[in-house]
C-alpha atoms as a PDB file:
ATOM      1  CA  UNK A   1       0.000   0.000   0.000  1.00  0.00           C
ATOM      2  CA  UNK A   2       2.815   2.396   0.856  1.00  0.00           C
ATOM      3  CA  UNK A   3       4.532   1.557  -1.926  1.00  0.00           C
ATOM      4  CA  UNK A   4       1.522   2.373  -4.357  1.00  0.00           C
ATOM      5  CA  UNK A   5       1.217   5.724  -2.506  1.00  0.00           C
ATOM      6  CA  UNK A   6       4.957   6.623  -3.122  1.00  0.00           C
ATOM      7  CA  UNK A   7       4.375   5.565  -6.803  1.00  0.00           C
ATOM      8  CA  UNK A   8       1.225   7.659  -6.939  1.00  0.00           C
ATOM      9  CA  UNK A   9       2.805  11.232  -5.341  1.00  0.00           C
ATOM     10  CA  UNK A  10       6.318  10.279  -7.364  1.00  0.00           C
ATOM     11  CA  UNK A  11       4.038  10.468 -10.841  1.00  0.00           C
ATOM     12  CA  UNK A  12       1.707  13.076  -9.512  1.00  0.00           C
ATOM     13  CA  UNK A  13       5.156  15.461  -9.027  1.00  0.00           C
ATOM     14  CA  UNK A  14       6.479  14.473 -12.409  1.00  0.00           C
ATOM     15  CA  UNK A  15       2.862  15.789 -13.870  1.00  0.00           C
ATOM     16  CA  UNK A  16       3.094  19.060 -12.352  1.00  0.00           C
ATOM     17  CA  UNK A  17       6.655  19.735 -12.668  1.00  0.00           C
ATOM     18  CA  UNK A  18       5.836  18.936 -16.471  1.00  0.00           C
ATOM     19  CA  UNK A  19       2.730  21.172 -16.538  1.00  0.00           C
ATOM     20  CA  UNK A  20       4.662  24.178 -15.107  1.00  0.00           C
ATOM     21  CA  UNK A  21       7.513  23.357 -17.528  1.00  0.00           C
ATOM     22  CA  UNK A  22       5.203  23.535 -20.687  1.00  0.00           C
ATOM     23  CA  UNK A  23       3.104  26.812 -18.972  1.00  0.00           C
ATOM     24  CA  UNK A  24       6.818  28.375 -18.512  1.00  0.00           C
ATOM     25  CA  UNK A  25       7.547  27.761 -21.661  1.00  0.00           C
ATOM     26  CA  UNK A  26       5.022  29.095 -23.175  1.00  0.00           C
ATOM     27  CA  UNK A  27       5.043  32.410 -21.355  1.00  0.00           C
ATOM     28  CA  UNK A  28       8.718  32.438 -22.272  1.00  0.00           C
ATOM     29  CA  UNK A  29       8.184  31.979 -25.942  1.00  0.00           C
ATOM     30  CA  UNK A  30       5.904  34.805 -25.736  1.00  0.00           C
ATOM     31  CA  UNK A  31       8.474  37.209 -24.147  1.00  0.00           C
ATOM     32  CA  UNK A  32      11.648  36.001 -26.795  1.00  0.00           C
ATOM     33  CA  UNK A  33       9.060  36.416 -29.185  1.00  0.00           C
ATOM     34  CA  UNK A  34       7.840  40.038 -28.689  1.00  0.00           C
ATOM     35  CA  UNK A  35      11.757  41.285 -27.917  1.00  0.00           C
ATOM     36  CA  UNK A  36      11.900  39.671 -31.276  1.00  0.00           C
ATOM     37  CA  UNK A  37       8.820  41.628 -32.943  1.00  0.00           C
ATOM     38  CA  UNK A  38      10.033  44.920 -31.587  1.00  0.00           C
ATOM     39  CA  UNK A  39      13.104  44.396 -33.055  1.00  0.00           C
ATOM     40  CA  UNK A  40      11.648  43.825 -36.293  1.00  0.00           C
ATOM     41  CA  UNK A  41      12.898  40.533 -36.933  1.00  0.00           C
ATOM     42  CA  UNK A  42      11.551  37.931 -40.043  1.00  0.00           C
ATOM     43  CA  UNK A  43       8.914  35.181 -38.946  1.00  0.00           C
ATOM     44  CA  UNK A  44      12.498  32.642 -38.708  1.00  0.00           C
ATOM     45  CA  UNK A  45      14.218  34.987 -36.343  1.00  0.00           C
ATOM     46  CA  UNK A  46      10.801  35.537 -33.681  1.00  0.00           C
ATOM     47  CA  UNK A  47      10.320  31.694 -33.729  1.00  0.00           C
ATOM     48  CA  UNK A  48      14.526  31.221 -33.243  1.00  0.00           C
ATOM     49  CA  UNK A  49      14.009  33.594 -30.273  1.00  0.00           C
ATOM     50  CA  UNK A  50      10.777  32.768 -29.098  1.00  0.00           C
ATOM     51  CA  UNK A  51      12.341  28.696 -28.741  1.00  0.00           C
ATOM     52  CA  UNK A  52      15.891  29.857 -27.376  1.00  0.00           C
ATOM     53  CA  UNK A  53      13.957  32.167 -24.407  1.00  0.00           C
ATOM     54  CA  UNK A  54      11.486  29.382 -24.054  1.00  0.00           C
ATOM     55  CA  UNK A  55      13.862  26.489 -23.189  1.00  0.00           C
ATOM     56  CA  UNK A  56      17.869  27.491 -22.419  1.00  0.00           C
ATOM     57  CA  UNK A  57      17.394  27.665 -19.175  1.00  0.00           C
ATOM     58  CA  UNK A  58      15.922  24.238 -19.046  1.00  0.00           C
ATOM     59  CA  UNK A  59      18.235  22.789 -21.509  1.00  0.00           C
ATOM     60  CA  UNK A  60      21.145  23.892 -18.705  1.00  0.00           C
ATOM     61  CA  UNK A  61      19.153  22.881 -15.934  1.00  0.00           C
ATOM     62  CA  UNK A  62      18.656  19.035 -17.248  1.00  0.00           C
ATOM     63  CA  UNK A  63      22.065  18.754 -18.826  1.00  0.00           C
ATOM     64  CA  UNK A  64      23.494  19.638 -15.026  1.00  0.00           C
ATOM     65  CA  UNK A  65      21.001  17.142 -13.352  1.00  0.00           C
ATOM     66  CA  UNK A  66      21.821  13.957 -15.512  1.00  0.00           C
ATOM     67  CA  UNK A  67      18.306  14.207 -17.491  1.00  0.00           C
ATOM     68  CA  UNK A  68      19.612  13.622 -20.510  1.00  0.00           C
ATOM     69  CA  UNK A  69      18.407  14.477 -23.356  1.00  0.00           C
ATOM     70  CA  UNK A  70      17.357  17.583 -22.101  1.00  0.00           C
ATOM     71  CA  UNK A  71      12.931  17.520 -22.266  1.00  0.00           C
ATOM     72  CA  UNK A  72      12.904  20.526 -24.690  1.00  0.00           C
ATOM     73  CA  UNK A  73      15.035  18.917 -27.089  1.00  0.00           C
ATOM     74  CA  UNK A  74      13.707  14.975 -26.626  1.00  0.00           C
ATOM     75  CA  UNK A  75       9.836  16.362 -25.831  1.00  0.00           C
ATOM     76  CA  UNK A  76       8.059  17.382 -28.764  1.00  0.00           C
ATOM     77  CA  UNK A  77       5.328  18.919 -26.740  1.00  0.00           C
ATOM     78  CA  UNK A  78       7.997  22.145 -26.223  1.00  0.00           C
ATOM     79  CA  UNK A  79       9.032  22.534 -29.151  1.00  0.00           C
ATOM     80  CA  UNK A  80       5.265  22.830 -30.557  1.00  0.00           C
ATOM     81  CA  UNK A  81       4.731  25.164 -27.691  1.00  0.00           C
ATOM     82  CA  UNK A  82       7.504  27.326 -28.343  1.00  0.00           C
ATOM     83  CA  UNK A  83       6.528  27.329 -32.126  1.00  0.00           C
ATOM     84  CA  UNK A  84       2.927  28.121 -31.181  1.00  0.00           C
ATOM     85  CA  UNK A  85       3.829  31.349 -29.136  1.00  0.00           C
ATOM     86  CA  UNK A  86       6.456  32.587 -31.655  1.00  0.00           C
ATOM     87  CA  UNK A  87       3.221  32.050 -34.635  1.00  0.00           C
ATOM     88  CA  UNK A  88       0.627  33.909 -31.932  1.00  0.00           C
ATOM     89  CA  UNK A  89       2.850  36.779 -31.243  1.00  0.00           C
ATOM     90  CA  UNK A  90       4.346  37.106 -35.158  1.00  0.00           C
ATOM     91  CA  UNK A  91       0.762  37.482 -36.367  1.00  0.00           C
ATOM     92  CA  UNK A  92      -1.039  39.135 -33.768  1.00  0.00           C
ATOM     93  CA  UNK A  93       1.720  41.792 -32.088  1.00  0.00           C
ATOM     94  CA  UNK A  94      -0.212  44.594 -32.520  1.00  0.00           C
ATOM     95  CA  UNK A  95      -3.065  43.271 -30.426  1.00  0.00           C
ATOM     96  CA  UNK A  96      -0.110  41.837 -27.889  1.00  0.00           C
ATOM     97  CA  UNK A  97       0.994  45.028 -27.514  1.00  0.00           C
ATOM     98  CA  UNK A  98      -1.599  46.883 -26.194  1.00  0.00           C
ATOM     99  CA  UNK A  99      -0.392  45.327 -23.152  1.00  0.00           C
ATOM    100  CA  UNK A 100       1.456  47.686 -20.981  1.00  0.00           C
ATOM    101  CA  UNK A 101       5.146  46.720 -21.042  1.00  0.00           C
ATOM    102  CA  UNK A 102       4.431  43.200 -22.391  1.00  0.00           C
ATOM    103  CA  UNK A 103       7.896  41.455 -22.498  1.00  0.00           C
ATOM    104  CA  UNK A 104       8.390  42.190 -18.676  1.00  0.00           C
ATOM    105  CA  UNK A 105       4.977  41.034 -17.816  1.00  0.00           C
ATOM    106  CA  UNK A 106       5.695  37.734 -20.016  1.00  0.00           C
ATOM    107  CA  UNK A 107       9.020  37.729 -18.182  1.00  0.00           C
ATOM    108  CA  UNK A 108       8.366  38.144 -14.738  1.00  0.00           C
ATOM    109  CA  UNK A 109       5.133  35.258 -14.850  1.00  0.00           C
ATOM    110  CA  UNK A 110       8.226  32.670 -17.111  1.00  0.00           C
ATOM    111  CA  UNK A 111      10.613  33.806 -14.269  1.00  0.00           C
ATOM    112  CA  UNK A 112       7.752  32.774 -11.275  1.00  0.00           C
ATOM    113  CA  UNK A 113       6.807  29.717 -12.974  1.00  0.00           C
ATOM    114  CA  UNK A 114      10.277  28.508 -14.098  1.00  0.00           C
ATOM    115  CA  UNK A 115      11.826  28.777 -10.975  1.00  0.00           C
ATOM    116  CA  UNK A 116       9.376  26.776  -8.907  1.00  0.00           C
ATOM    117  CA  UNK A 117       9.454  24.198 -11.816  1.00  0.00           C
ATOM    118  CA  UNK A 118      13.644  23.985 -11.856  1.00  0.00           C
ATOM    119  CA  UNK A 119      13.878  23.493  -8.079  1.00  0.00           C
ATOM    120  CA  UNK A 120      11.006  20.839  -7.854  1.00  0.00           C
ATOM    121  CA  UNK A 121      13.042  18.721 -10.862  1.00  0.00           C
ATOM    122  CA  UNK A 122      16.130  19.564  -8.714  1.00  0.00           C
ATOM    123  CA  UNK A 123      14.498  17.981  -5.772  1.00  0.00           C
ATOM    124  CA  UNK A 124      13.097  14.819  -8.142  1.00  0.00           C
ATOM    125  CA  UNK A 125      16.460  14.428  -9.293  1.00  0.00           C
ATOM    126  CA  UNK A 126      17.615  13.867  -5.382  1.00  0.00           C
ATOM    127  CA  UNK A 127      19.682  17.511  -5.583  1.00  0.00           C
ATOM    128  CA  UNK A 128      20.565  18.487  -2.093  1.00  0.00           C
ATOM    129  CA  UNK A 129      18.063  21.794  -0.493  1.00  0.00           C
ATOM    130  CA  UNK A 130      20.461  24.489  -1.175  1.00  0.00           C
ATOM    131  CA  UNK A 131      21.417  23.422  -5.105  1.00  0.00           C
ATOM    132  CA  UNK A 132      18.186  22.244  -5.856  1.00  0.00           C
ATOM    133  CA  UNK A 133      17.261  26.392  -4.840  1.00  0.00           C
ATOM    134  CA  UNK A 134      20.220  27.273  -7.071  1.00  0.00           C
ATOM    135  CA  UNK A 135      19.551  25.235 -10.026  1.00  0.00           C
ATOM    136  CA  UNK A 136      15.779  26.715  -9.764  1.00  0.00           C
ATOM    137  CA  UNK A 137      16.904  30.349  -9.736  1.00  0.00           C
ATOM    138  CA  UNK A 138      19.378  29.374 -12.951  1.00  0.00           C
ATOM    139  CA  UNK A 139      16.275  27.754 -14.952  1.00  0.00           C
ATOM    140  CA  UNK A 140      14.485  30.826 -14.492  1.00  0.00           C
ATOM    141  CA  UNK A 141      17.042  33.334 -15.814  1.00  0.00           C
ATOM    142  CA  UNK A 142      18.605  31.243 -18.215  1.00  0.00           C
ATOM    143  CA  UNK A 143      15.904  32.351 -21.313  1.00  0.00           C
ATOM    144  CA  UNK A 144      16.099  35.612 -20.418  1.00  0.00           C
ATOM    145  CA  UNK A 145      19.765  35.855 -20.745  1.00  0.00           C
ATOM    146  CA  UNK A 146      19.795  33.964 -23.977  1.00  0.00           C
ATOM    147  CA  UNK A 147      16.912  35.928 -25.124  1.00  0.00           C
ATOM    148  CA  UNK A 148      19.137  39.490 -23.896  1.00  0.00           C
ATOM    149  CA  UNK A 149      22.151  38.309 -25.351  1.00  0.00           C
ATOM    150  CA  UNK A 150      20.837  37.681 -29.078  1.00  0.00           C
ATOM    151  CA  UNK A 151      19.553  40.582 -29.347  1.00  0.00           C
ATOM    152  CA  UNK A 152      22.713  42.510 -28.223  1.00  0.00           C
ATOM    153  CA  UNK A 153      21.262  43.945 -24.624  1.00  0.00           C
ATOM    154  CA  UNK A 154      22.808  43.352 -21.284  1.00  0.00           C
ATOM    155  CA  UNK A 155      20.768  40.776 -19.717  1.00  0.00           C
ATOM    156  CA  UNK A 156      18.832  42.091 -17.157  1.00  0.00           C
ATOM    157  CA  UNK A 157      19.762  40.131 -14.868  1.00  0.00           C
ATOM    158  CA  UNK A 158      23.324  42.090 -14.969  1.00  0.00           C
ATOM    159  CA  UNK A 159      21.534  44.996 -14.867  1.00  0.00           C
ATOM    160  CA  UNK A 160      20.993  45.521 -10.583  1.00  0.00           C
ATOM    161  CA  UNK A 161      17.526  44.719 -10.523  1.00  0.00           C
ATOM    162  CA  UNK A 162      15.189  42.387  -8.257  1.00  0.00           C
ATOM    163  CA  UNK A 163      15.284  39.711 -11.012  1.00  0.00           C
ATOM    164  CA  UNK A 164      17.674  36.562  -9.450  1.00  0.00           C
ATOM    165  CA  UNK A 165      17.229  37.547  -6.327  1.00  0.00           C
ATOM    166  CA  UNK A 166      13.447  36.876  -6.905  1.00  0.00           C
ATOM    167  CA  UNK A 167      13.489  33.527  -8.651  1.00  0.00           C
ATOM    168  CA  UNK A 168      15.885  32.434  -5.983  1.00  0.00           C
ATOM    169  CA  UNK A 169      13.620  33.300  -3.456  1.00  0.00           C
ATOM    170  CA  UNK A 170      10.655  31.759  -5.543  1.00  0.00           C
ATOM    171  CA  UNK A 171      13.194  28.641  -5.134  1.00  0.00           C
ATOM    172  CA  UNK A 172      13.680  28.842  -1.792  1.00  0.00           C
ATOM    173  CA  UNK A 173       9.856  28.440  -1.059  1.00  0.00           C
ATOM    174  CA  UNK A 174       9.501  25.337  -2.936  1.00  0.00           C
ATOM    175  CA  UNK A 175      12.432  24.053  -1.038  1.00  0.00           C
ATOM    176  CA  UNK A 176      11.684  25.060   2.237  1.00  0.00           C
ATOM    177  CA  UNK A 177       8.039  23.486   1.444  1.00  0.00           C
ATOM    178  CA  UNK A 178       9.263  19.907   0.680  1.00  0.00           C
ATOM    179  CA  UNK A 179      12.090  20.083   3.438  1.00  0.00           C
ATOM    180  CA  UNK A 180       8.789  20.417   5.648  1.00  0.00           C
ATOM    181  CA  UNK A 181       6.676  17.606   3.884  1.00  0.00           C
ATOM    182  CA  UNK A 182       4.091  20.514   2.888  1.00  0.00           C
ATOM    183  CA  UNK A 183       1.728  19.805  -0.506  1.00  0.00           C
ATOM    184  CA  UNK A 184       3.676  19.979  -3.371  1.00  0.00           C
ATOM    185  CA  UNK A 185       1.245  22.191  -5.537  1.00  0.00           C
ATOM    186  CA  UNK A 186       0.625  24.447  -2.485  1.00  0.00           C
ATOM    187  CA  UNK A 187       4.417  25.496  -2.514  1.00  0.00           C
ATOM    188  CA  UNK A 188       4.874  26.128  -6.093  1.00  0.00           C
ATOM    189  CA  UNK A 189       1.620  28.523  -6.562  1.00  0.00           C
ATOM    190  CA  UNK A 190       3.444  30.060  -2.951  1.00  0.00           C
ATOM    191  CA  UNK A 191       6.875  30.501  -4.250  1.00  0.00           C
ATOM    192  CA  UNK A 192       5.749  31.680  -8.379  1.00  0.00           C
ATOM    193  CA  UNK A 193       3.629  34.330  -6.674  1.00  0.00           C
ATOM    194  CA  UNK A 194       6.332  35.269  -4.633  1.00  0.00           C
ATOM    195  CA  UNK A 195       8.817  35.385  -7.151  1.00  0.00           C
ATOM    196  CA  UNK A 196       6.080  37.100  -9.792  1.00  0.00           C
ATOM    197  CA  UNK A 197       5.177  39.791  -7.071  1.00  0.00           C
ATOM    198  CA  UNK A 198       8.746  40.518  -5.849  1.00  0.00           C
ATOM    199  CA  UNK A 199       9.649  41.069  -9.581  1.00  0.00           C
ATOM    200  CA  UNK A 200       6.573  43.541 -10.660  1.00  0.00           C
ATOM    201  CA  UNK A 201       7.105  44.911  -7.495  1.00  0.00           C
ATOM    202  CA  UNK A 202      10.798  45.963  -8.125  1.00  0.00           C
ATOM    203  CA  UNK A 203       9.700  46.592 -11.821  1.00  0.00           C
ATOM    204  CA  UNK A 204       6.657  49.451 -10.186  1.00  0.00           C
ATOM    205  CA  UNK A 205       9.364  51.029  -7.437  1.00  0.00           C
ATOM    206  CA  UNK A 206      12.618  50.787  -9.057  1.00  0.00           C
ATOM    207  CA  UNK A 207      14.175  48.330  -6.097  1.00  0.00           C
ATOM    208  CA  UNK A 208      17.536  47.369  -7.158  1.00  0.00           C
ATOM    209  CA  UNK A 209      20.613  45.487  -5.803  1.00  0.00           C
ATOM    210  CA  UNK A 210      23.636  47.758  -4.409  1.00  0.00           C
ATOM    211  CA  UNK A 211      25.551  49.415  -7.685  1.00  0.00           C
ATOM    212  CA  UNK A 212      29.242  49.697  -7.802  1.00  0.00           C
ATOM    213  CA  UNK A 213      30.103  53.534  -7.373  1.00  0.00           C
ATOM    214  CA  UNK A 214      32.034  54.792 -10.048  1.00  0.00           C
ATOM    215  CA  UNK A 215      31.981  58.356 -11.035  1.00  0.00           C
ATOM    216  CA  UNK A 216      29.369  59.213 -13.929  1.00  0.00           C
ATOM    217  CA  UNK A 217      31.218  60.126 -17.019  1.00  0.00           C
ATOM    218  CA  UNK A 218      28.598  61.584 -20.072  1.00  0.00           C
ATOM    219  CA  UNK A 219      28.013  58.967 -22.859  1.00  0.00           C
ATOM    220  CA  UNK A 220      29.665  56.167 -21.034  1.00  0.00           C
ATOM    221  CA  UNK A 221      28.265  52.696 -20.168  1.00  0.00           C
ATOM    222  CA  UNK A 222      25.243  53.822 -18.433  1.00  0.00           C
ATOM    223  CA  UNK A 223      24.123  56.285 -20.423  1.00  0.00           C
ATOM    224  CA  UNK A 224      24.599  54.005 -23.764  1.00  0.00           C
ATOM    225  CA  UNK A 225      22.482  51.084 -21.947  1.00  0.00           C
ATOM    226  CA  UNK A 226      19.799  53.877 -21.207  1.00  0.00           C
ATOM    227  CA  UNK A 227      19.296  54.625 -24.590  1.00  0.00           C
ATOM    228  CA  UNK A 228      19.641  51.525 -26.242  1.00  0.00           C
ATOM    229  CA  UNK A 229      16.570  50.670 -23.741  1.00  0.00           C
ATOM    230  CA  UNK A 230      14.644  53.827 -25.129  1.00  0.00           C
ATOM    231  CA  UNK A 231      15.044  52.678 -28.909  1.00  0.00           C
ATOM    232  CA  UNK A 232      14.095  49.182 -28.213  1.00  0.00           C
ATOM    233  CA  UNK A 233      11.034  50.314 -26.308  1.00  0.00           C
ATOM    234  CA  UNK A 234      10.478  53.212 -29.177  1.00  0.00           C
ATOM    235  CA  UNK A 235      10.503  49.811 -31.585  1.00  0.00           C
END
């Protein structure tokens, strides 16, 4: 009897660590794919994006755990996902965009629901508390990186903003839930709105880790990343 319980919560994780995984995904695709949009990119270059947002940080996350092949690239259900996004956003960005700030908000829900979904593989995998939190946090902000870095912008998770910090702490619910035998689904709607809220919140009142003081020199680094923000935003 035990052992048909064990059985029953083992598959019952696997299904909702693979239901956040395809959600994530999704909402990923949707943020590589409007960056992509804005920048005016063919229908092959929003549906390269909208896949390379959607899964890198999954791909990494797998290849470090020993799940190998990675899901996104032995799974056909995420590459159809990420395909589907990239198609929804190509022919219907206009109406997208009447969102207010769409890529963070596409972001920031990816970020929420990636983390939780990276630490509770981490923990299926038999990762110890603290790395499975870790590996969580780098699922999360491995798309948007990828996504940042194709498109020539400093990811913004370099840029001194609540982003890590929030999917780690996203992570650290999920964690801190299964260290304490709580309900698995419980923890993971817990820690995504934590990690969603912390985000729009830091987005809304510019919270931001400690910069480096250096003195401000006109037209240097800061000032460049400023306005390449403006044009991207003006696109």
């Amino acid at each position: 009897m035990f052992d048909v319980l064990s059985l029953d919560m083992g598959a019952a994780m696997k299904t909702l660590v693979l239901t956040l995984d395809l959600v994530g995904t999704f909402v990923f695709a949707l943020s590589g794919a409007t960056a992509g949009a804005r920048r005016r990119l063919d229908i092959f270059g929003v549906l390269v994006l909208s896949f390379v947002a959607a899964n890198s940080g999954g791909i990494v996350r797998d290849v470090l755990i020993g799940a190998a092949p990675p899901a996104a690239i032995s799974d056909w259900r995420y590459l159809a996902v990420s395909l589907l996004a990239g198609v929804v956003i190509f022919f219907w960005y206009p109406l997208i965009n009447r969102l207010r700030s769409p890529v963070l908000f596409f972001d920031g829900v990816g970020l929420a629901l990636f983390c939780v979904a990276g630490a509770q593989k981490a923990l299926v995998y038999g990762l110890e508390p603290v790395m499975a939190a870790l590996l969580g946090m780098l699922t999360a902000i491995g798309g948007g990186i990828a996504r940042d870095m194709l498109l020539s912008n400093v990811p913004a998770v370099f840029r001194s903003d609540i982003y890590a910090v929030a999917a780690l702490a996203g992570a650290c619910v999920v964690v801190l839930g299964d260290a304490l035998h709580l309900p698995a689904t419980a923890t993971a709607v817990a820690g995504a709105a934590l990690c969603f809220g912390l985000r729009m919140a830091a987005l809304k009142y510019d919270w931001h880790l400690p910069r480096a003081r250096v003195p401000e020199q006109t037209g240097g680094p800061r000032e460049a990343d400023e306005c390449d923000d403006r044009r991207g935003d003006r696109r």
